[in-house]
PDB file of N, CA and C in Angstrom:
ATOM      1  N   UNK A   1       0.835  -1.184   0.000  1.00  0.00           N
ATOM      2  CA  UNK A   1       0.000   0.000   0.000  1.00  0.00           C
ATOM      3  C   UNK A   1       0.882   1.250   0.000  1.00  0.00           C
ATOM      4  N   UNK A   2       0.449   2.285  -0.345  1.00  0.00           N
ATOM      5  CA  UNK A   2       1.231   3.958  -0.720  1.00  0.00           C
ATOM      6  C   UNK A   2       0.996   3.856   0.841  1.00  0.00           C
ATOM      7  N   UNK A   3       2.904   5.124   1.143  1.00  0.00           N
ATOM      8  CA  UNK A   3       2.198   5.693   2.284  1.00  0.00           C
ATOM      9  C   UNK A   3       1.625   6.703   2.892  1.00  0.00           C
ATOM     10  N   UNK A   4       0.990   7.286   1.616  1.00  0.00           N
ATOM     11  CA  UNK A   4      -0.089   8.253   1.398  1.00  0.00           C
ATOM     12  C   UNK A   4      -1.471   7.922   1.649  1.00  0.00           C
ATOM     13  N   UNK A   5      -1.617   7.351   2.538  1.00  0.00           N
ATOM     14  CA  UNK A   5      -3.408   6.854   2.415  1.00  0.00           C
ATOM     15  C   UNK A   5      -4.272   7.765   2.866  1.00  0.00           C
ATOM     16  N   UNK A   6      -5.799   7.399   2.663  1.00  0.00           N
ATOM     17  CA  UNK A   6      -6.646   8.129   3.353  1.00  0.00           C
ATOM     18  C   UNK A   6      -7.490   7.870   3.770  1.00  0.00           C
ATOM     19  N   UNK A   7      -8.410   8.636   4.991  1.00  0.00           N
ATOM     20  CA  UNK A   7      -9.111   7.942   5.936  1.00  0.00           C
ATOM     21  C   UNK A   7     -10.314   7.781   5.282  1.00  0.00           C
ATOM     22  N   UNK A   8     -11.100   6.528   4.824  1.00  0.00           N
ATOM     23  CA  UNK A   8     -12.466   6.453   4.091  1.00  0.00           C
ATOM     24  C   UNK A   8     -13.464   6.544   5.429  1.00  0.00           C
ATOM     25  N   UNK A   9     -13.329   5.364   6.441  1.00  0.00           N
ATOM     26  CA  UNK A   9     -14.330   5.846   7.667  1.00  0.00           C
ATOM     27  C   UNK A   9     -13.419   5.443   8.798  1.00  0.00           C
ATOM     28  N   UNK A  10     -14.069   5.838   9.749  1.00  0.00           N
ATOM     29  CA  UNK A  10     -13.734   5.511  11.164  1.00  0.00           C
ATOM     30  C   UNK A  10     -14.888   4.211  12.110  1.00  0.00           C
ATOM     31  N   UNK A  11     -14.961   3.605  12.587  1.00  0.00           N
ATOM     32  CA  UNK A  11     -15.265   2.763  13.103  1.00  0.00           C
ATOM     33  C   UNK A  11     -15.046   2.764  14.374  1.00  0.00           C
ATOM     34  N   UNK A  12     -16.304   2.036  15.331  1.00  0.00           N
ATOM     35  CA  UNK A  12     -16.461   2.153  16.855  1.00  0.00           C
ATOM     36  C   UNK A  12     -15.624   1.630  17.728  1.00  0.00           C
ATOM     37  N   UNK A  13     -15.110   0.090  17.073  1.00  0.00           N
ATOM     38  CA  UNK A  13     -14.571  -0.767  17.295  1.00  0.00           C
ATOM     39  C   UNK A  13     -14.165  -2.144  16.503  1.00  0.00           C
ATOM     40  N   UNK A  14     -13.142  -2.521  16.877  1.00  0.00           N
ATOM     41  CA  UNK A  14     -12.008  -3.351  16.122  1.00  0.00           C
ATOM     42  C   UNK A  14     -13.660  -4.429  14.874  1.00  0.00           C
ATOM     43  N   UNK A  15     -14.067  -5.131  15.708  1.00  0.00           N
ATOM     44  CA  UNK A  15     -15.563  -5.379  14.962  1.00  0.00           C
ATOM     45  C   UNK A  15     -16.139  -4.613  13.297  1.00  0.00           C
ATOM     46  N   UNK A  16     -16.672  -3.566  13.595  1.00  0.00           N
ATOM     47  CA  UNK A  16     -17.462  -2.926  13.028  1.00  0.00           C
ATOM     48  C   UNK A  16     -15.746  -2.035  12.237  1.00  0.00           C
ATOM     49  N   UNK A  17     -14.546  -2.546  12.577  1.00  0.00           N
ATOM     50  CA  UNK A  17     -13.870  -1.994  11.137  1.00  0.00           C
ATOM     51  C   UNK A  17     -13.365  -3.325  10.527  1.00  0.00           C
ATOM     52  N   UNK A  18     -13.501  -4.565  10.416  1.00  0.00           N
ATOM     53  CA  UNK A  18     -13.434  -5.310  10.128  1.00  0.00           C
ATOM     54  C   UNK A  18     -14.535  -5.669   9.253  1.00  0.00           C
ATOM     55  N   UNK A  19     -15.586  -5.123   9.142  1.00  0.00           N
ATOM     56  CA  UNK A  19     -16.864  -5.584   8.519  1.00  0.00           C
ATOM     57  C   UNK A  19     -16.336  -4.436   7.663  1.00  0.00           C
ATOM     58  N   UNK A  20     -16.447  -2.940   7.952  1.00  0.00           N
ATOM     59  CA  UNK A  20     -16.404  -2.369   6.615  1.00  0.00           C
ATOM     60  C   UNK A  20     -14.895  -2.788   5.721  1.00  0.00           C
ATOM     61  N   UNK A  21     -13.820  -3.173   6.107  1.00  0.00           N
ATOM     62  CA  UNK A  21     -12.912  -3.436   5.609  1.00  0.00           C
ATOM     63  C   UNK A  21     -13.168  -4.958   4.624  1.00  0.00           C
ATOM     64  N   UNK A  22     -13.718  -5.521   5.262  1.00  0.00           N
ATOM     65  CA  UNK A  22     -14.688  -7.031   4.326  1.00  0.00           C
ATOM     66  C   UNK A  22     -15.382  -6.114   3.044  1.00  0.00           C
ATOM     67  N   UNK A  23     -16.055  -5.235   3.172  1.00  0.00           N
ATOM     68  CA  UNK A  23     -16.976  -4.661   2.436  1.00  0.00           C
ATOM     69  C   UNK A  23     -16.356  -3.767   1.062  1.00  0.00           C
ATOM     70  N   UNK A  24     -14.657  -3.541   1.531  1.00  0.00           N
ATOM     71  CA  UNK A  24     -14.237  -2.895   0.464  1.00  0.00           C
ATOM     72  C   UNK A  24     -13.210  -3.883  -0.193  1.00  0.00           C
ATOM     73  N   UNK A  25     -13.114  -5.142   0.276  1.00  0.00           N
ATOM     74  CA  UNK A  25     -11.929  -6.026   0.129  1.00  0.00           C
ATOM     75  C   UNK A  25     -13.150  -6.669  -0.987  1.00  0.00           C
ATOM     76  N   UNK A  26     -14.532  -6.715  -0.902  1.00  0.00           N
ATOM     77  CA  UNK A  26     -15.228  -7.655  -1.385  1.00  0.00           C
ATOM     78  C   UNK A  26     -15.618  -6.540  -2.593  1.00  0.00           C
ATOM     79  N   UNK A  27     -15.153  -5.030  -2.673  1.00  0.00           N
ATOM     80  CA  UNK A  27     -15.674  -4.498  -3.906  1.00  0.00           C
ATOM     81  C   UNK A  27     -13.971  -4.279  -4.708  1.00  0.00           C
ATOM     82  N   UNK A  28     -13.080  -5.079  -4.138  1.00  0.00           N
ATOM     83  CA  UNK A  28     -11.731  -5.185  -4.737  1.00  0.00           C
ATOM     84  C   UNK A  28     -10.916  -3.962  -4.491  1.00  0.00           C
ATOM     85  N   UNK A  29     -10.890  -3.250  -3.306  1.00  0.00           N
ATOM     86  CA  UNK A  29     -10.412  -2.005  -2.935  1.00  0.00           C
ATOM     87  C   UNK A  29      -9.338  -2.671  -1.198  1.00  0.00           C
ATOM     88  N   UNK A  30      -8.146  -2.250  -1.343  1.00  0.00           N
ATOM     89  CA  UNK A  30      -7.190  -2.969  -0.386  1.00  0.00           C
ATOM     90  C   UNK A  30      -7.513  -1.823   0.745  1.00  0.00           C
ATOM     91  N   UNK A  31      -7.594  -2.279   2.244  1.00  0.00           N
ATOM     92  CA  UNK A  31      -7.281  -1.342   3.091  1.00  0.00           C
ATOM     93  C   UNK A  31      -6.657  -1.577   4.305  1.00  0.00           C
ATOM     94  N   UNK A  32      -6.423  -0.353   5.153  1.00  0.00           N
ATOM     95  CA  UNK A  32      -5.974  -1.073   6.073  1.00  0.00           C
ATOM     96  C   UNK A  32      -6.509  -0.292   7.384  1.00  0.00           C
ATOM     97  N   UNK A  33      -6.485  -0.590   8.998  1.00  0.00           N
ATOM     98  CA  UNK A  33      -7.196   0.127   9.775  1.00  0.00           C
ATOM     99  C   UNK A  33      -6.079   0.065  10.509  1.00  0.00           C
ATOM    100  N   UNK A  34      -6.066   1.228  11.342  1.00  0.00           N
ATOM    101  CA  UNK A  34      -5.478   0.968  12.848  1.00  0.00           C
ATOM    102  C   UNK A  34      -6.119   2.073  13.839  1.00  0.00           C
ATOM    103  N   UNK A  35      -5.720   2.323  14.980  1.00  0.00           N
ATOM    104  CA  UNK A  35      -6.544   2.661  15.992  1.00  0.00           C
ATOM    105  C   UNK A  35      -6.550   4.272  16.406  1.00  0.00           C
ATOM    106  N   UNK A  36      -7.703   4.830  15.737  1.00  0.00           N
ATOM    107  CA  UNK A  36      -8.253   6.496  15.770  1.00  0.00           C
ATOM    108  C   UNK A  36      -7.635   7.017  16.542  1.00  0.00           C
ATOM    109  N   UNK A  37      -6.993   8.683  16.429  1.00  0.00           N
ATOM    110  CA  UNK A  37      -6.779   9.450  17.115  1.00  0.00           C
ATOM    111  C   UNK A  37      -7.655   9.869  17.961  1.00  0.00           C
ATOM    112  N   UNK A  38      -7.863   9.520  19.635  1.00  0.00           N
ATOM    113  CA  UNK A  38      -9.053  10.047  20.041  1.00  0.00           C
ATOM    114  C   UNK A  38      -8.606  11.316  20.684  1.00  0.00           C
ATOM    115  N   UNK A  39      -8.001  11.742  20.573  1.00  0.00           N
ATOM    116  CA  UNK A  39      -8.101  13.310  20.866  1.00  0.00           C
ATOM    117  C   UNK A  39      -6.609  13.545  21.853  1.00  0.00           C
ATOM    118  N   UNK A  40      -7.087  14.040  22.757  1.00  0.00           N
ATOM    119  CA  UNK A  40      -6.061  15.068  23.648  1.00  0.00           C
ATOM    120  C   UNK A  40      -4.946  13.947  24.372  1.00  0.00           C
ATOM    121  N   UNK A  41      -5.513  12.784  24.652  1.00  0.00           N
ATOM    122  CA  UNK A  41      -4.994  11.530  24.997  1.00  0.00           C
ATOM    123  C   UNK A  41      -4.327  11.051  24.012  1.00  0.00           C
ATOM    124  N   UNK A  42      -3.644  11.288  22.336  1.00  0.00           N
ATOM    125  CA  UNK A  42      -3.528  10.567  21.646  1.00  0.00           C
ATOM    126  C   UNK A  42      -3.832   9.349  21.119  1.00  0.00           C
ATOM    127  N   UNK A  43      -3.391   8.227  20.812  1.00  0.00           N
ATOM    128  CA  UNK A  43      -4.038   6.764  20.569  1.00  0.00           C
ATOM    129  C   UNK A  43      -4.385   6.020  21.356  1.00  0.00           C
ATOM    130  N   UNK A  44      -5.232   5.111  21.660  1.00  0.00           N
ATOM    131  CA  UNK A  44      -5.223   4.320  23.191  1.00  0.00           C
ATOM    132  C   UNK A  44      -4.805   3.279  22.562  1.00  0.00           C
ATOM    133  N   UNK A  45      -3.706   2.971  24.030  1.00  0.00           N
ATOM    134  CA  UNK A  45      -3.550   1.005  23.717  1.00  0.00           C
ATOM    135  C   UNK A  45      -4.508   0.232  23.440  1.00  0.00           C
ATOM    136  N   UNK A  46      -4.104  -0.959  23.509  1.00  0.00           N
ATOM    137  CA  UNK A  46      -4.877  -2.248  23.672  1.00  0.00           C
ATOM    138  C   UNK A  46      -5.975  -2.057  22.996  1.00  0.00           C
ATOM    139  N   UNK A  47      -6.547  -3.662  23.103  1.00  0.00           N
ATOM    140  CA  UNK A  47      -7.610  -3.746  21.761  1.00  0.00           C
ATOM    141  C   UNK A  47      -9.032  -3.123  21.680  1.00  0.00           C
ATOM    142  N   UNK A  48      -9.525  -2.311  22.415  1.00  0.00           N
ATOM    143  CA  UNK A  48     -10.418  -1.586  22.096  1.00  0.00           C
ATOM    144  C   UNK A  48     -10.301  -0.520  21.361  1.00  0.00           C
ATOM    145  N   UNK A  49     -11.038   0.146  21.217  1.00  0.00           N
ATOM    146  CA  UNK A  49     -11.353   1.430  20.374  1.00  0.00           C
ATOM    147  C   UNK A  49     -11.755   1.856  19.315  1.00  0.00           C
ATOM    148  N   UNK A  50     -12.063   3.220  18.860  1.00  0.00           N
ATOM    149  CA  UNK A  50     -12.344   2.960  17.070  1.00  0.00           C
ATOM    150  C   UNK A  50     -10.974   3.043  16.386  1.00  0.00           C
ATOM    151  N   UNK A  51     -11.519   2.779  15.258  1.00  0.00           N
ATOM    152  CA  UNK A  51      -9.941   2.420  14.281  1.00  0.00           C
ATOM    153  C   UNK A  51     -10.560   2.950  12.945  1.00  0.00           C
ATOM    154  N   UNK A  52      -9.361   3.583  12.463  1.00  0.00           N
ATOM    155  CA  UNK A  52      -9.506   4.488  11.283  1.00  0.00           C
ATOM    156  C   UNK A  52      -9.307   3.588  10.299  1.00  0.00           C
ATOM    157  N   UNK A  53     -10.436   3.454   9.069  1.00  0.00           N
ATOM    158  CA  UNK A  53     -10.148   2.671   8.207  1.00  0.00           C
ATOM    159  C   UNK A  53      -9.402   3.410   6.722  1.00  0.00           C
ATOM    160  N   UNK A  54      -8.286   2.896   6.013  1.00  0.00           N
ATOM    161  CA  UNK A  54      -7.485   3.638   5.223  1.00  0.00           C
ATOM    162  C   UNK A  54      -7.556   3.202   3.843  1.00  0.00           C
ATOM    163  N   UNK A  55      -7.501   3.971   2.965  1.00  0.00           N
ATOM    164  CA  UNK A  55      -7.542   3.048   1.050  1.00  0.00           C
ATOM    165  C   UNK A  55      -6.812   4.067   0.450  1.00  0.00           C
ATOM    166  N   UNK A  56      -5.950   3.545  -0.564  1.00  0.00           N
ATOM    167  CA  UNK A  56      -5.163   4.646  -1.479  1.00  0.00           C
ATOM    168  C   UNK A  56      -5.919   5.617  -1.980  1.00  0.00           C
ATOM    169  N   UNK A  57      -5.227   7.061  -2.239  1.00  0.00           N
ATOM    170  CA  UNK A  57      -5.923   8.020  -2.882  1.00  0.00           C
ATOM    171  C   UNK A  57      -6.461   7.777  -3.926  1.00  0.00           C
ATOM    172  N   UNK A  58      -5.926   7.219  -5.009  1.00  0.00           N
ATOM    173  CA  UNK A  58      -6.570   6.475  -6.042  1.00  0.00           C
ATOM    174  C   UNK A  58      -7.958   5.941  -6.035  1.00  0.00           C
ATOM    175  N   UNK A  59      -8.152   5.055  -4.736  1.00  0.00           N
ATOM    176  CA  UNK A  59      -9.112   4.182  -4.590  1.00  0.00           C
ATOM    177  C   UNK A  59     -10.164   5.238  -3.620  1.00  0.00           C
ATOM    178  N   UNK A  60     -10.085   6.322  -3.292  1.00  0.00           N
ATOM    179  CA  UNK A  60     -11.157   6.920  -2.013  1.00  0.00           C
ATOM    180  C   UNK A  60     -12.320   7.469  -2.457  1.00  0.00           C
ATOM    181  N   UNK A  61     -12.519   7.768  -3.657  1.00  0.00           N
ATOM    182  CA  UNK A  61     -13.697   8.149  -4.313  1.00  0.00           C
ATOM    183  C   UNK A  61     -14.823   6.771  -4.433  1.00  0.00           C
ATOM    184  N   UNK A  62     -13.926   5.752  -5.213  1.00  0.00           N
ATOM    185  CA  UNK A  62     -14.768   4.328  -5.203  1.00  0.00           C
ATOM    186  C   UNK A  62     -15.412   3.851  -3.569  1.00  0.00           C
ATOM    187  N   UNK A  63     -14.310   3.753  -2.875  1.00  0.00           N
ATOM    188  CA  UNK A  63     -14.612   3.322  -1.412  1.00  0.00           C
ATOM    189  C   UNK A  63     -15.859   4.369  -0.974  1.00  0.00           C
ATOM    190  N   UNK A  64     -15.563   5.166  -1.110  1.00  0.00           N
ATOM    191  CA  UNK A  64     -16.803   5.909  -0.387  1.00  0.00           C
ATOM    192  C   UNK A  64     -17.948   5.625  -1.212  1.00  0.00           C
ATOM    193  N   UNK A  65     -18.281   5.526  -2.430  1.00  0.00           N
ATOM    194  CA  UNK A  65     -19.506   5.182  -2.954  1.00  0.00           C
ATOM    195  C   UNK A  65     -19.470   3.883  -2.551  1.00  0.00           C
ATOM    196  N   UNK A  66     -18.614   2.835  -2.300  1.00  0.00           N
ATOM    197  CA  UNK A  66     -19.367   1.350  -1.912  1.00  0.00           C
ATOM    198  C   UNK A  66     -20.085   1.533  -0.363  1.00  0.00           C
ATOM    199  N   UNK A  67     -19.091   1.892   0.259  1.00  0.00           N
ATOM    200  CA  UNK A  67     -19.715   2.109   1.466  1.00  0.00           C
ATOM    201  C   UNK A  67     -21.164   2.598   1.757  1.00  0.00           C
ATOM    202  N   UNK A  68     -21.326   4.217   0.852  1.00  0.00           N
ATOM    203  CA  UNK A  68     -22.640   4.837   1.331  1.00  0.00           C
ATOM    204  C   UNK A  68     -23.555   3.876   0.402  1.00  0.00           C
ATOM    205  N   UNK A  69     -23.572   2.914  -0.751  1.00  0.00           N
ATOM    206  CA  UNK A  69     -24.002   2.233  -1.257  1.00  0.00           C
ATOM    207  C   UNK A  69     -23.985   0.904  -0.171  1.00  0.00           C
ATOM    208  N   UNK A  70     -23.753   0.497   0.591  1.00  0.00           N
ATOM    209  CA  UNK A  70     -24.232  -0.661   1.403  1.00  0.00           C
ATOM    210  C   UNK A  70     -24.841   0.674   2.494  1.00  0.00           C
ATOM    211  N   UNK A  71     -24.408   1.324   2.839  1.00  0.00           N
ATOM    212  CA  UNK A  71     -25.121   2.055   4.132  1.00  0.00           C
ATOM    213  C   UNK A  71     -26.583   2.415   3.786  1.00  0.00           C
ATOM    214  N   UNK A  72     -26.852   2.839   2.885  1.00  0.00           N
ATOM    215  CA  UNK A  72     -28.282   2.977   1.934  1.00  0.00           C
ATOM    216  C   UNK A  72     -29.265   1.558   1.606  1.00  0.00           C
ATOM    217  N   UNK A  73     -28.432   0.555   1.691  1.00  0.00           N
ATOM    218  CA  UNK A  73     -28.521  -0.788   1.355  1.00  0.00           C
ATOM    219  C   UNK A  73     -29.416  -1.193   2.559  1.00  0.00           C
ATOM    220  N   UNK A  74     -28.657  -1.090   3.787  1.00  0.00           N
ATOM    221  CA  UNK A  74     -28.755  -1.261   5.585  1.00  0.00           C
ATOM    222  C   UNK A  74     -30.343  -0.607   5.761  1.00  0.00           C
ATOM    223  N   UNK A  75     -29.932   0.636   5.428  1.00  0.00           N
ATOM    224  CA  UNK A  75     -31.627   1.859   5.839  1.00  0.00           C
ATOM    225  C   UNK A  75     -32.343   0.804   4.999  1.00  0.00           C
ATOM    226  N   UNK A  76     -32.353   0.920   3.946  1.00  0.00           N
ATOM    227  CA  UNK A  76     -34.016   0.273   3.288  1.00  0.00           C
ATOM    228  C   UNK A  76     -34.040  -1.533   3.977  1.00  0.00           C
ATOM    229  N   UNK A  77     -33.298  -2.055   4.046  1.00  0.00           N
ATOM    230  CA  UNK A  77     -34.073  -3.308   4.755  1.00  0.00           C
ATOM    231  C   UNK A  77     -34.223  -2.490   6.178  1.00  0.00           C
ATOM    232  N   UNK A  78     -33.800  -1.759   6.463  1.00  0.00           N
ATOM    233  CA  UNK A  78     -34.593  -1.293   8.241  1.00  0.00           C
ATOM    234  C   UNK A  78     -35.763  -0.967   8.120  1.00  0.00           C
ATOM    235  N   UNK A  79     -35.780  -0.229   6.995  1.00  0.00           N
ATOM    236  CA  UNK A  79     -37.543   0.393   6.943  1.00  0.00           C
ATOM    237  C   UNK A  79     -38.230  -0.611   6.217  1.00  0.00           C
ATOM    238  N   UNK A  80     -38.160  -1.630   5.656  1.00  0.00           N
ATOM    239  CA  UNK A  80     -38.615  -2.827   5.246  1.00  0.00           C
ATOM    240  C   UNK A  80     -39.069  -3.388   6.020  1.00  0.00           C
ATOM    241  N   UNK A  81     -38.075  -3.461   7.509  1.00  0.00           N
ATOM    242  CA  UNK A  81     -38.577  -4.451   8.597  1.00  0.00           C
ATOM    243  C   UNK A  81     -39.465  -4.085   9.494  1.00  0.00           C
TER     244      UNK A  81
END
């Protein structure tokens, strides 16, 4: 990967960046996550936290349309159900 990347989303926890990282690996877009700047504290150890998910500049325009394209995906089966 460049080491120019950029942040497509952020995520709550190690979980929920693993799913969107499935989600861009499965629309053929490489990424990688590690663990969000939360502020005044800098990074926190250990395995909690949110984690910034990353894709080449190249690739950040695509990633973000897959994403808000499954996130749009998510809403209508909610209001379905």
């Amino acid at each position: 990967m460049s080491t120019e990347l950029r942040i497509v989303a952020t995520a709550a926890n190690e979980f929920e960046a693993e799913l969107i990282s499935g989600v861009l690996t499965e629309a053929g877009i490489e990424s990688t996550m590690e663990l969000a700047n939360t502020g005044i504290g800098g990074r926190v150890g250990g395995g909690g936290g949110a984690r910034d998910i990353y894709v080449r500049p190249e690739d950040l325009e695509r990633a973000n349309e897959v994403l808000s394209e499954t996130q749009d995906q998510g809403e209508e089966e909610d209001a379905d159900g």
